[in-house]
Protein backbone atom coordinates (compact mmCIF):
# COMPACT_ATOMS: atom_id res chain seq x y z
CA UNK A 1 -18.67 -40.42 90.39
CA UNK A 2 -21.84 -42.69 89.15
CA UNK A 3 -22.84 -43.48 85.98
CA UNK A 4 -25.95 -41.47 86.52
CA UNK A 5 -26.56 -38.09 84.15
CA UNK A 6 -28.45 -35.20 83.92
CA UNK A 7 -29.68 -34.46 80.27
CA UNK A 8 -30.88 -31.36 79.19
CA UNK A 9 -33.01 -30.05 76.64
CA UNK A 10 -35.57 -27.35 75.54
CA UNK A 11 -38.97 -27.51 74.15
CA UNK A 12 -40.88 -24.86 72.19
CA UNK A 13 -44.05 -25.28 73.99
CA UNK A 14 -44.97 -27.25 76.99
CA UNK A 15 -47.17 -29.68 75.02
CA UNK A 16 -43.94 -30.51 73.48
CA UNK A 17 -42.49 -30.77 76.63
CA UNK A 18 -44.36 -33.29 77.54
CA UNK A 19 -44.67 -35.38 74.61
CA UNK A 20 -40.93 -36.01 75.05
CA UNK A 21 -41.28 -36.55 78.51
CA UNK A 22 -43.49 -39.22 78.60
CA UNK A 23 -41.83 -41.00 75.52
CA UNK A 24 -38.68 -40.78 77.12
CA UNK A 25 -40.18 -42.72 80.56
CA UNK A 26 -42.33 -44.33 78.79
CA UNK A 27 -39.38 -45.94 76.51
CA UNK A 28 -37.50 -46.83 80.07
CA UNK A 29 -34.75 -43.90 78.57
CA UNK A 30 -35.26 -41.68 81.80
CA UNK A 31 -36.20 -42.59 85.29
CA UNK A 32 -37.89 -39.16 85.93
CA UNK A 33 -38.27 -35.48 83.66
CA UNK A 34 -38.54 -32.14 85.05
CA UNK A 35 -40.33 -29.80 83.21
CA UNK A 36 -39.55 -26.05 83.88
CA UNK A 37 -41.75 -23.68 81.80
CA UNK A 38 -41.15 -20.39 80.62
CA UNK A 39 -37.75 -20.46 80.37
CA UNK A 40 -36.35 -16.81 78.79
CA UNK A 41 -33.31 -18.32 75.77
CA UNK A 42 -31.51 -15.46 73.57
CA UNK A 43 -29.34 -17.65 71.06
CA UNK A 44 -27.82 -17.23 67.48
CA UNK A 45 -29.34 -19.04 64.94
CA UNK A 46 -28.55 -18.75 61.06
CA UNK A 47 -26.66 -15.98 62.23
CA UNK A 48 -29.00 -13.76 63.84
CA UNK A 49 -29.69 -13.20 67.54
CA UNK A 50 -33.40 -15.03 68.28
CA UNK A 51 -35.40 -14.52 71.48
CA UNK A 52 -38.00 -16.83 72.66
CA UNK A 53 -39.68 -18.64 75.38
CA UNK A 54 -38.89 -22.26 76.01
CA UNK A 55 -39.60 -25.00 77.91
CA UNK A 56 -36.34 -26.78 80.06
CA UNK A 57 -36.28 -30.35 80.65
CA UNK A 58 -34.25 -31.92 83.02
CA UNK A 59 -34.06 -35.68 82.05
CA UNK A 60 -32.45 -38.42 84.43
CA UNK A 61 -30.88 -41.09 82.86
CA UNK A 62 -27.81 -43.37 82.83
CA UNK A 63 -24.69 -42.58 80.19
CA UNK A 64 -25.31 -46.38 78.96
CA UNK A 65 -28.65 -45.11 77.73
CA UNK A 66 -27.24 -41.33 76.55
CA UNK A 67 -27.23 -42.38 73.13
CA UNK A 68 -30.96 -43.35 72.89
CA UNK A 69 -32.03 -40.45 74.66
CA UNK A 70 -30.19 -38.37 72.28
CA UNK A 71 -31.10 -40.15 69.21
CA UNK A 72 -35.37 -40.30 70.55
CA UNK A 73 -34.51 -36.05 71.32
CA UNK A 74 -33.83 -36.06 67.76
CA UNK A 75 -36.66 -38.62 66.36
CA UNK A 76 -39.30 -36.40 68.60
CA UNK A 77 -37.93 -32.81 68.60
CA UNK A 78 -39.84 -30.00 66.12
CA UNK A 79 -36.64 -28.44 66.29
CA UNK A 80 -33.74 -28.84 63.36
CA UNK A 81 -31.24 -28.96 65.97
CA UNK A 82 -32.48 -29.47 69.74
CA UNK A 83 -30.16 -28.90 72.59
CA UNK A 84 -28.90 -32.60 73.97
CA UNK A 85 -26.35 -32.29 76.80
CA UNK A 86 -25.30 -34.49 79.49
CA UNK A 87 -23.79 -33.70 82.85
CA UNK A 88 -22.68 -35.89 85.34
CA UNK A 89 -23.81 -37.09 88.71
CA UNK A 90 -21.06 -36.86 90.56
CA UNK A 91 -23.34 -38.44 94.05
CA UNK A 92 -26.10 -38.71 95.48
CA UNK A 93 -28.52 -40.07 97.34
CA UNK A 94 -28.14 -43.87 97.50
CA UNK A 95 -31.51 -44.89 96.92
CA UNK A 96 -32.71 -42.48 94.43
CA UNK A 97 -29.63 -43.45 92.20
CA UNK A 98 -30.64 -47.26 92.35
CA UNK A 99 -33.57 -46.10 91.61
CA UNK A 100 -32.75 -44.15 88.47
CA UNK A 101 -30.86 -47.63 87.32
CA UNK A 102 -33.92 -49.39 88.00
CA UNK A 103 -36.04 -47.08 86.09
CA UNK A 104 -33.83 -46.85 83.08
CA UNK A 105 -33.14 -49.81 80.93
């Protein structure tokens, strides 16, 4: 196990996207974000079933710097209550974890 993560969230458009993106490298919060467009999401919300198109990010980060991610997904988000979740890196390559912990401060 490292102390590497995988954070997800969605984005309502991909200009979106990539305004958290960038301020998340940009802040030294992620080492690298993936975005993957058109994502299909059926959810409840307010108790109805919603349908949209989204934008997935896949954020690479450390858990010492989870709770600033989390809290700048919240500062940048035009959602009321964005999707934050972290998984664990259980390995990986060597050299693109140290560089993830060099990337992330």
């Amino acid at each position: 196990m490292t102390d590497k993560i995988i954070v997800l969230t969605t984005a309502a458009s991909k200009d979106e996207a990539r305004k958290l993106a960038r301020a998340l490298v940009e802040r030294f919060l992620a080492a690298c974000v993936n975005i993957i467009p058109q994502i299909g999401s059926i959810y409840r919300w307010e108790g109805e079933i919603e349908e949209t198109e989204e934008c997935l990010l896949v954020i690479k980060s450390t858990t010492a710097a989870f709770e600033r991610v989390r809290d700048a997904i919240a500062e940048l988000h035009s959602y009321e209550l964005p999707e934050c979740i972290a998984i664990s890196i259980e390995d990986g390559s060597m050299k693109y974890l140290n560089w993830i912990e060099q990337s992330v401060k």
